[in-house]
C-alpha atoms as a PDB file:
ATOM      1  CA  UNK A   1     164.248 222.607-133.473  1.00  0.00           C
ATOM      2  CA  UNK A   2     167.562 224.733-131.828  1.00  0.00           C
ATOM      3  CA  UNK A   3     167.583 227.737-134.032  1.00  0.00           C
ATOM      4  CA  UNK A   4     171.383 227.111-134.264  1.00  0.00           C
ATOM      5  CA  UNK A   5     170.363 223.378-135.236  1.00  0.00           C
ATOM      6  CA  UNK A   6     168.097 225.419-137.985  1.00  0.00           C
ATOM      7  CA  UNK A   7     170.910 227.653-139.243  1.00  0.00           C
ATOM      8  CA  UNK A   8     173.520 225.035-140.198  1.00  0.00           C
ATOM      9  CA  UNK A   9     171.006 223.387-142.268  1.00  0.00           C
ATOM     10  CA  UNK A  10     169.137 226.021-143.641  1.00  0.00           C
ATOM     11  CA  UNK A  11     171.942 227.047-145.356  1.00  0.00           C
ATOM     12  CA  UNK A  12     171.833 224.100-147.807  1.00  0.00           C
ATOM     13  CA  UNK A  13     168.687 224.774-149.440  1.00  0.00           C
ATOM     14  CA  UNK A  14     171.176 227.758-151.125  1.00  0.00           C
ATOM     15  CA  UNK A  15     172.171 225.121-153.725  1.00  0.00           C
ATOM     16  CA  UNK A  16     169.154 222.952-154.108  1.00  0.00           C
ATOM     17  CA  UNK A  17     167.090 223.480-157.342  1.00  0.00           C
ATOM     18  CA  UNK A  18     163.464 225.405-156.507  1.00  0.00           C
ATOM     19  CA  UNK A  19     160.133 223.006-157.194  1.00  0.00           C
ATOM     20  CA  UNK A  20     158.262 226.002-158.747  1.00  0.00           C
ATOM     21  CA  UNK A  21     154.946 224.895-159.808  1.00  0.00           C
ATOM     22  CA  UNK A  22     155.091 221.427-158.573  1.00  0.00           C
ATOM     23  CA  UNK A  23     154.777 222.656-154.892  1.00  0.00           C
ATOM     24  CA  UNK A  24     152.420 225.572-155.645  1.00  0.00           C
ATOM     25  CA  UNK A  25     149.958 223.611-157.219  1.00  0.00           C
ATOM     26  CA  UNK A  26     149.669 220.874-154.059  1.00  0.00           C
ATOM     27  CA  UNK A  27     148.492 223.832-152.125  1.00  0.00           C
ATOM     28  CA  UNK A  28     146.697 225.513-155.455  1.00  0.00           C
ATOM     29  CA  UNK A  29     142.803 226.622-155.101  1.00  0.00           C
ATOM     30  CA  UNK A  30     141.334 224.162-157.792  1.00  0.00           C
ATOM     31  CA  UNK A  31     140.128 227.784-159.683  1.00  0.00           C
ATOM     32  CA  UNK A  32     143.707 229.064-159.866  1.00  0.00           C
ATOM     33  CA  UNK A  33     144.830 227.897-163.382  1.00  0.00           C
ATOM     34  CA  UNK A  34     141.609 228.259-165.121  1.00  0.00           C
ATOM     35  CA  UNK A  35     141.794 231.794-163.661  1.00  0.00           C
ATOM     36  CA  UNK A  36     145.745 232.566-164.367  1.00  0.00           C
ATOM     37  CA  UNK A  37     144.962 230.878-168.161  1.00  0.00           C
ATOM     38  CA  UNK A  38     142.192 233.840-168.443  1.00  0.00           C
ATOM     39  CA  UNK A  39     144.139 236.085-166.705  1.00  0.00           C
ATOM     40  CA  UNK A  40     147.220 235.619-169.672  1.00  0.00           C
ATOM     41  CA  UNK A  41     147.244 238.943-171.281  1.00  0.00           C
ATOM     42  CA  UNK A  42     146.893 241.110-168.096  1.00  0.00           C
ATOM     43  CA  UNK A  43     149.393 239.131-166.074  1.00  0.00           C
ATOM     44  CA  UNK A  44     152.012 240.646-168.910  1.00  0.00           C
ATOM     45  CA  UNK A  45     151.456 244.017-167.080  1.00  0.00           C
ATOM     46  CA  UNK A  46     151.223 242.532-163.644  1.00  0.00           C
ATOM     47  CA  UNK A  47     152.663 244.549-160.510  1.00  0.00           C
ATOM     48  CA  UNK A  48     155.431 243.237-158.336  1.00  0.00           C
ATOM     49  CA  UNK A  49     155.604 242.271-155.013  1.00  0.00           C
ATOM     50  CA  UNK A  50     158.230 241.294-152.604  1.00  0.00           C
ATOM     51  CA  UNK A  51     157.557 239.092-149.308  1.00  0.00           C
ATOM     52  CA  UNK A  52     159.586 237.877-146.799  1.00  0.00           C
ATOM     53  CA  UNK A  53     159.635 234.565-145.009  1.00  0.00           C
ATOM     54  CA  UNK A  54     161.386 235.280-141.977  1.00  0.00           C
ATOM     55  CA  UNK A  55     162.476 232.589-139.410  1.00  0.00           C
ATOM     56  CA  UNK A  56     164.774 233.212-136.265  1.00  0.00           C
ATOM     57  CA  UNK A  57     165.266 232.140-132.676  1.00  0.00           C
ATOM     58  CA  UNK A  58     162.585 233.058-129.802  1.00  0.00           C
ATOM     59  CA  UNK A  59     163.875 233.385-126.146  1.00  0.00           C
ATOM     60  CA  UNK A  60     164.471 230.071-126.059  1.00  0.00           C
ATOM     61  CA  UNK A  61     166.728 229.415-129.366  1.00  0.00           C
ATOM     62  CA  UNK A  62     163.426 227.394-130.567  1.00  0.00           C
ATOM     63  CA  UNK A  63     162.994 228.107-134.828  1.00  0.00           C
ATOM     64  CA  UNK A  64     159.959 230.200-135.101  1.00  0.00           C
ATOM     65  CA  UNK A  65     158.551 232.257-138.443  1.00  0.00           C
ATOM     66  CA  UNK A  66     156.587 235.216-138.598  1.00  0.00           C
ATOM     67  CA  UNK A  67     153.555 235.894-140.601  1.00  0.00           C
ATOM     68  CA  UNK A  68     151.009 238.515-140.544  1.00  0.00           C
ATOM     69  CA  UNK A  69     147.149 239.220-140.048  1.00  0.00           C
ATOM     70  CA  UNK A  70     146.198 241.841-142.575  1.00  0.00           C
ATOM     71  CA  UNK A  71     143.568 244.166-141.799  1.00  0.00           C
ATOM     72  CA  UNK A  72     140.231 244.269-142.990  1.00  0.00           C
ATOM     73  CA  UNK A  73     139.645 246.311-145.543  1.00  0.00           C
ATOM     74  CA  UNK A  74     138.058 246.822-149.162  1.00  0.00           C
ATOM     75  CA  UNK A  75     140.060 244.005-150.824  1.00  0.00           C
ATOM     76  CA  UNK A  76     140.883 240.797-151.900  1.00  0.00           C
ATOM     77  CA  UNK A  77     143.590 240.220-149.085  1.00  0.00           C
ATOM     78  CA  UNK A  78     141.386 241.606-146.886  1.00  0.00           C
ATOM     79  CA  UNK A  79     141.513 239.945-143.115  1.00  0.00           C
ATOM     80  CA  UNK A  80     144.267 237.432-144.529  1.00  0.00           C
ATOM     81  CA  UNK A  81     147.207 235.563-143.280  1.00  0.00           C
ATOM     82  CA  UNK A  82     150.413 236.591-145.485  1.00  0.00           C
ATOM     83  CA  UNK A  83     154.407 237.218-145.101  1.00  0.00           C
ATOM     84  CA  UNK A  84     155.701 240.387-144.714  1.00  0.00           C
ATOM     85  CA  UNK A  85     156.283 241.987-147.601  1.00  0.00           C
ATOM     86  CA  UNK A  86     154.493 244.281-150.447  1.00  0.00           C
ATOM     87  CA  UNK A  87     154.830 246.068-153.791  1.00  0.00           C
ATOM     88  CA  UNK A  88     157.756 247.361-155.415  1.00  0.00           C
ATOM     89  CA  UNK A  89     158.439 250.925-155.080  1.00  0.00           C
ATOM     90  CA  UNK A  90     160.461 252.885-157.775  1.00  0.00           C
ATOM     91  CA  UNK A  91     163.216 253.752-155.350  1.00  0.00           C
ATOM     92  CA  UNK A  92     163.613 250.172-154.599  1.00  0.00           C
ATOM     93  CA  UNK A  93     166.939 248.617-156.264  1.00  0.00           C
ATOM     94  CA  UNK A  94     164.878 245.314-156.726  1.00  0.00           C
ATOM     95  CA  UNK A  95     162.485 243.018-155.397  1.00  0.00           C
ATOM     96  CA  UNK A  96     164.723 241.622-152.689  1.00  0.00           C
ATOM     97  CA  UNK A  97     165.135 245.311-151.370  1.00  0.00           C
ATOM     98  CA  UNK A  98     161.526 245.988-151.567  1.00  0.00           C
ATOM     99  CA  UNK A  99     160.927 242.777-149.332  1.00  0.00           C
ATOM    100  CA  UNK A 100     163.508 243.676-146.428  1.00  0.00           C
ATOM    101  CA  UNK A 101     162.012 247.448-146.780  1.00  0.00           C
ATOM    102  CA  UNK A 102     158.427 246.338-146.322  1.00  0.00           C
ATOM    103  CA  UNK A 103     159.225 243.549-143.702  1.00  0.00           C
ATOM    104  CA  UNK A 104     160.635 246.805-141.352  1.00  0.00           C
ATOM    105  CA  UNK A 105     157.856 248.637-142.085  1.00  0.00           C
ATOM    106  CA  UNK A 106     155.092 245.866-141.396  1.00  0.00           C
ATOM    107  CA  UNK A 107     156.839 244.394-138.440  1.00  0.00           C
ATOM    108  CA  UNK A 108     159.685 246.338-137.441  1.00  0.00           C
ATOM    109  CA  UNK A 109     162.413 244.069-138.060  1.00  0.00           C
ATOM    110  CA  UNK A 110     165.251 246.152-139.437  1.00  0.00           C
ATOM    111  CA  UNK A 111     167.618 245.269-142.536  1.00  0.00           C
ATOM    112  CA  UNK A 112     170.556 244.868-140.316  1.00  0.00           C
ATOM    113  CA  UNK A 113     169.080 241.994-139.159  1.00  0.00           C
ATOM    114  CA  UNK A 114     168.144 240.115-142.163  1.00  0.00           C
ATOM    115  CA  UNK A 115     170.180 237.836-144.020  1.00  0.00           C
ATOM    116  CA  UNK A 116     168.711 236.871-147.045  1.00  0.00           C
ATOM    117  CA  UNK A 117     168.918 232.426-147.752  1.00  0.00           C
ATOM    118  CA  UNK A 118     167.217 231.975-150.771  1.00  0.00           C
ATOM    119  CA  UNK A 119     165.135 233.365-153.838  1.00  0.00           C
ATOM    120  CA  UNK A 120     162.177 231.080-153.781  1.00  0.00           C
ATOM    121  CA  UNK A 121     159.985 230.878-157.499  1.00  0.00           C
ATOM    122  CA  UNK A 122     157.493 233.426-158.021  1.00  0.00           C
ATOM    123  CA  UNK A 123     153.836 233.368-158.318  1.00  0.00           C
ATOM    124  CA  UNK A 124     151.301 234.774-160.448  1.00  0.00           C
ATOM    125  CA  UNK A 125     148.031 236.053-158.251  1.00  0.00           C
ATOM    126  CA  UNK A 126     145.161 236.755-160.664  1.00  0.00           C
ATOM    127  CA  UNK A 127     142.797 238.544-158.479  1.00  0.00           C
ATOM    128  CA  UNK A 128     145.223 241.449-157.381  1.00  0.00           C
ATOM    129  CA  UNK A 129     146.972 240.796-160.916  1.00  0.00           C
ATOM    130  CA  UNK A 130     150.225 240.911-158.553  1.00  0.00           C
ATOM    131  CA  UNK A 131     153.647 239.034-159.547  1.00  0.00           C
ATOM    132  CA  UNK A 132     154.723 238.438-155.994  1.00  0.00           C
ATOM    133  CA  UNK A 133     158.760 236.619-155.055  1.00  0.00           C
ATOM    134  CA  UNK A 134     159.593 235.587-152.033  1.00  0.00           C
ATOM    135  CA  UNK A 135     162.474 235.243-150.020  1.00  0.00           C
ATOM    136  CA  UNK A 136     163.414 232.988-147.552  1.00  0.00           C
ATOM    137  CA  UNK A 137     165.794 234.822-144.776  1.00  0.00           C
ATOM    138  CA  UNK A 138     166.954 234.548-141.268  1.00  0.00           C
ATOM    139  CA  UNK A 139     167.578 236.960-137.963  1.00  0.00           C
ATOM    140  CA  UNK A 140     170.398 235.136-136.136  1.00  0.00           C
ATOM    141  CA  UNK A 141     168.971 237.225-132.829  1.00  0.00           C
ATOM    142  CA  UNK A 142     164.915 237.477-131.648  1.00  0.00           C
ATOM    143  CA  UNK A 143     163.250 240.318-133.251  1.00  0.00           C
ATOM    144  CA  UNK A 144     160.923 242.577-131.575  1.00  0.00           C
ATOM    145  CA  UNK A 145     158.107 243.099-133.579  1.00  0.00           C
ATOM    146  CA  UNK A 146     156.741 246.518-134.113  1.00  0.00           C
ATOM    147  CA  UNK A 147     153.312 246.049-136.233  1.00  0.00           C
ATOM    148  CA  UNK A 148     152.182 248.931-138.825  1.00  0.00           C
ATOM    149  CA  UNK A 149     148.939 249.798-137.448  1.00  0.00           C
ATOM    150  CA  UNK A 150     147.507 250.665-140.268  1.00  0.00           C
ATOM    151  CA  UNK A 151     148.180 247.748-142.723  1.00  0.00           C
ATOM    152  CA  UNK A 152     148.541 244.506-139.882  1.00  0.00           C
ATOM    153  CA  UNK A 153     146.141 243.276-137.338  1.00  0.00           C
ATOM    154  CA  UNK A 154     147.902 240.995-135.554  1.00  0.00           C
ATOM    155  CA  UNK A 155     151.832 239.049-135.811  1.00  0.00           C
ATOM    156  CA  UNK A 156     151.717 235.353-135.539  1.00  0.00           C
ATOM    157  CA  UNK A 157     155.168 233.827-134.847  1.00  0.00           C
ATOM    158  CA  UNK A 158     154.666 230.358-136.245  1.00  0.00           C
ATOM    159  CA  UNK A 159     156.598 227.387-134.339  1.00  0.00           C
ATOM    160  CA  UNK A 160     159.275 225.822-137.293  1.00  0.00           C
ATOM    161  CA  UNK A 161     158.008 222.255-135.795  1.00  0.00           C
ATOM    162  CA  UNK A 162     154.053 223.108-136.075  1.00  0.00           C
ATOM    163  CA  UNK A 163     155.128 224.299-139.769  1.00  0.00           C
ATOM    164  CA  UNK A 164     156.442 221.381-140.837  1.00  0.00           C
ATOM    165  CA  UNK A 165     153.891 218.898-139.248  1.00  0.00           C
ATOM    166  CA  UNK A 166     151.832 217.434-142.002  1.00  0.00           C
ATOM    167  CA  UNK A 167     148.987 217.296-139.912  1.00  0.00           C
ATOM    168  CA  UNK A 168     148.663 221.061-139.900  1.00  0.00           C
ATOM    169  CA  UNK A 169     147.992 220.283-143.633  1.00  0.00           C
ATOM    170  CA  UNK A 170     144.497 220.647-144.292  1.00  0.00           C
ATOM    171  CA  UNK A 171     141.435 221.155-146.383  1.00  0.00           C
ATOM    172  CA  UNK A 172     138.726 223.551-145.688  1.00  0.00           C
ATOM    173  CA  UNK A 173     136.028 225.461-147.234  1.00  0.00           C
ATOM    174  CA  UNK A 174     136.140 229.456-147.655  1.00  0.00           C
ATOM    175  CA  UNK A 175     134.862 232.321-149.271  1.00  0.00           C
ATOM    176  CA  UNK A 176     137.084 233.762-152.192  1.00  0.00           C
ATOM    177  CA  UNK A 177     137.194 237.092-153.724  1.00  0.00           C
ATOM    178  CA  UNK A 178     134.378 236.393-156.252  1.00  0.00           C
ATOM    179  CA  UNK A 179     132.063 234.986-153.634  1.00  0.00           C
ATOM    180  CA  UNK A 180     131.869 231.775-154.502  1.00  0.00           C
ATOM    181  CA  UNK A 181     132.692 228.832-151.959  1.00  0.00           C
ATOM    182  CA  UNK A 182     135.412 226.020-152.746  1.00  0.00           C
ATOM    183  CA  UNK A 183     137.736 223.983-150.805  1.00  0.00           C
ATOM    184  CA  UNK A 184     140.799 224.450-150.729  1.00  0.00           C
ATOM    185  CA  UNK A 185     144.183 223.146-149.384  1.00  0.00           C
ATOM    186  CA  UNK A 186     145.019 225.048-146.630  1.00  0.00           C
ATOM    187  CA  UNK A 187     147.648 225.332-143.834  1.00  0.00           C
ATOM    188  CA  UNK A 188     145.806 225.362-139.655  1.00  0.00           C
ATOM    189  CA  UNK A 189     149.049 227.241-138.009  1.00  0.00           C
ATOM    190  CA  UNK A 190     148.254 229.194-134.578  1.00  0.00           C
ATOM    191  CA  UNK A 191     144.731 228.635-134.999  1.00  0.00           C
ATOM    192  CA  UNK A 192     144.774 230.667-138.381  1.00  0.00           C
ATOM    193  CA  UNK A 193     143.685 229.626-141.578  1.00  0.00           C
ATOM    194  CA  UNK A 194     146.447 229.971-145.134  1.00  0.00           C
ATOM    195  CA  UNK A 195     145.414 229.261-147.711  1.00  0.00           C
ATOM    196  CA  UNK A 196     146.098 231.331-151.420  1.00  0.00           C
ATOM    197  CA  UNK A 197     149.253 232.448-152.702  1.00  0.00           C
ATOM    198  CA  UNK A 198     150.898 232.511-149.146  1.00  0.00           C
ATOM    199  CA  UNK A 199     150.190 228.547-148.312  1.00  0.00           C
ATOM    200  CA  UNK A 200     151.781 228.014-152.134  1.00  0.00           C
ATOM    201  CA  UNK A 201     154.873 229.516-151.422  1.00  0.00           C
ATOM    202  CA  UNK A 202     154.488 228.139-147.799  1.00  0.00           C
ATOM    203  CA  UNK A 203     154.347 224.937-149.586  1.00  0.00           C
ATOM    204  CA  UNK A 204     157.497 225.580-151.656  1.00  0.00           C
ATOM    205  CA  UNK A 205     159.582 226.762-148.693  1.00  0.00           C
ATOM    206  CA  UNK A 206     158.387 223.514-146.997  1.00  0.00           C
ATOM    207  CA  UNK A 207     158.959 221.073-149.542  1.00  0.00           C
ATOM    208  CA  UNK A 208     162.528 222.834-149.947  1.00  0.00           C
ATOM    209  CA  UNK A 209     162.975 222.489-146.066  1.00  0.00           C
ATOM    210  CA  UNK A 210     162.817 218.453-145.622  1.00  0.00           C
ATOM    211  CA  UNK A 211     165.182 217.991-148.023  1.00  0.00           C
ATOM    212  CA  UNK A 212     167.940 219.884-145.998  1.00  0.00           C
ATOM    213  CA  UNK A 213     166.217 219.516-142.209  1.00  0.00           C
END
């Protein structure tokens, strides 16, 4: 789709009501709730996150969004496909501050750039005990992407059309945090694997997408 195409609808999802839990739990790890239910009383003390889901034109005014490759390293996001985005700071006004602040930092893309769309639901991650809320925003011109070396691997700008396909929908078997193997529903975009929080507030920001696109 023509980015400008994009815009003028993307707009409208600025007045729809959010799905919340009804889209996180179509892409939900069947452990999830059992874990969140058992996770009740620590969640109350849970750290906050901010992440960014970014979309904007390429070269060719084709809709494109940006995720990241996280490095590998000791823990449970290790070597993971997320958004942008990470925990609150103190000197951070709010959450939707701490996202465009972390977004720079992770992939360069600076705050005079971003224009906040929408303040999608927020979700509860038991194993990091994180709060994270997302935001859906757009560059009107093509970034260039400057990754943080030390926290991101790789960039992977996602095709709006590849996104949206349902047959990019998948299920697949992986390895979670407590070693144990389940399927899950999972998202195949650029050859990478999403699955977790991110492909639940994927599925949100999808679900909120067809009704406008």
């Amino acid at each position: 789709m023509r980015f400008n195409q994009f815009l003028e609808s993307v707009v409208k999802i600025k007045h729809l009501d959010l799905f919340g839990e009804t889209s996180h739990a179509k892409m939900s790890p069947p452990y999830r709730l059992e874990l969140a239910e058992k996770m009740k009383e620590k969640a109350k003390s849970a750290k906050k996150a901010g992440v960014m889901s970014l979309f904007y034109p390429n070269a060719e005014d084709e809709t494109y969004l940006v995720l990241i490759l996280r490095k590998t390293y000791k823990g449970v996001h290790s070597a993971q496909v997320g958004f942008p985005g990470g925990r609150y700071e103190k000197e951070d006004d709010n959450l939707m501050v701490t996202a465009i602040r972390e977004t720079e930092e992770e992939v360069g893309v600076p705050e005079s750039l971003v224009e906040i769309i929408k303040t999608m639901s927020p979700l509860y991650i038991p194993p990091s005990n994180f709060i994270v809320h997302p935001y859906v925003a757009v560059s009107k011109t093509t970034p260039i992407f400057i990754k943080q070396e030390t926290e991101v691997e790789d960039i992977i700008e996602v095709k709006l059309k590849d996104f949206l396909d349902e047959a990019n929908c998948i299920t697949t078997r992986v390895s979670t945090s407590f070693n144990v193997e389940v399927d899950v529903p999972a998202f195949k975009l650029n050859g990478h694997i999403v699955w977790g929080a991110t492909a639940m507030m994927l599925g949100e920001i999808k679900d909120l997408l067809k009704q406008v696109l």
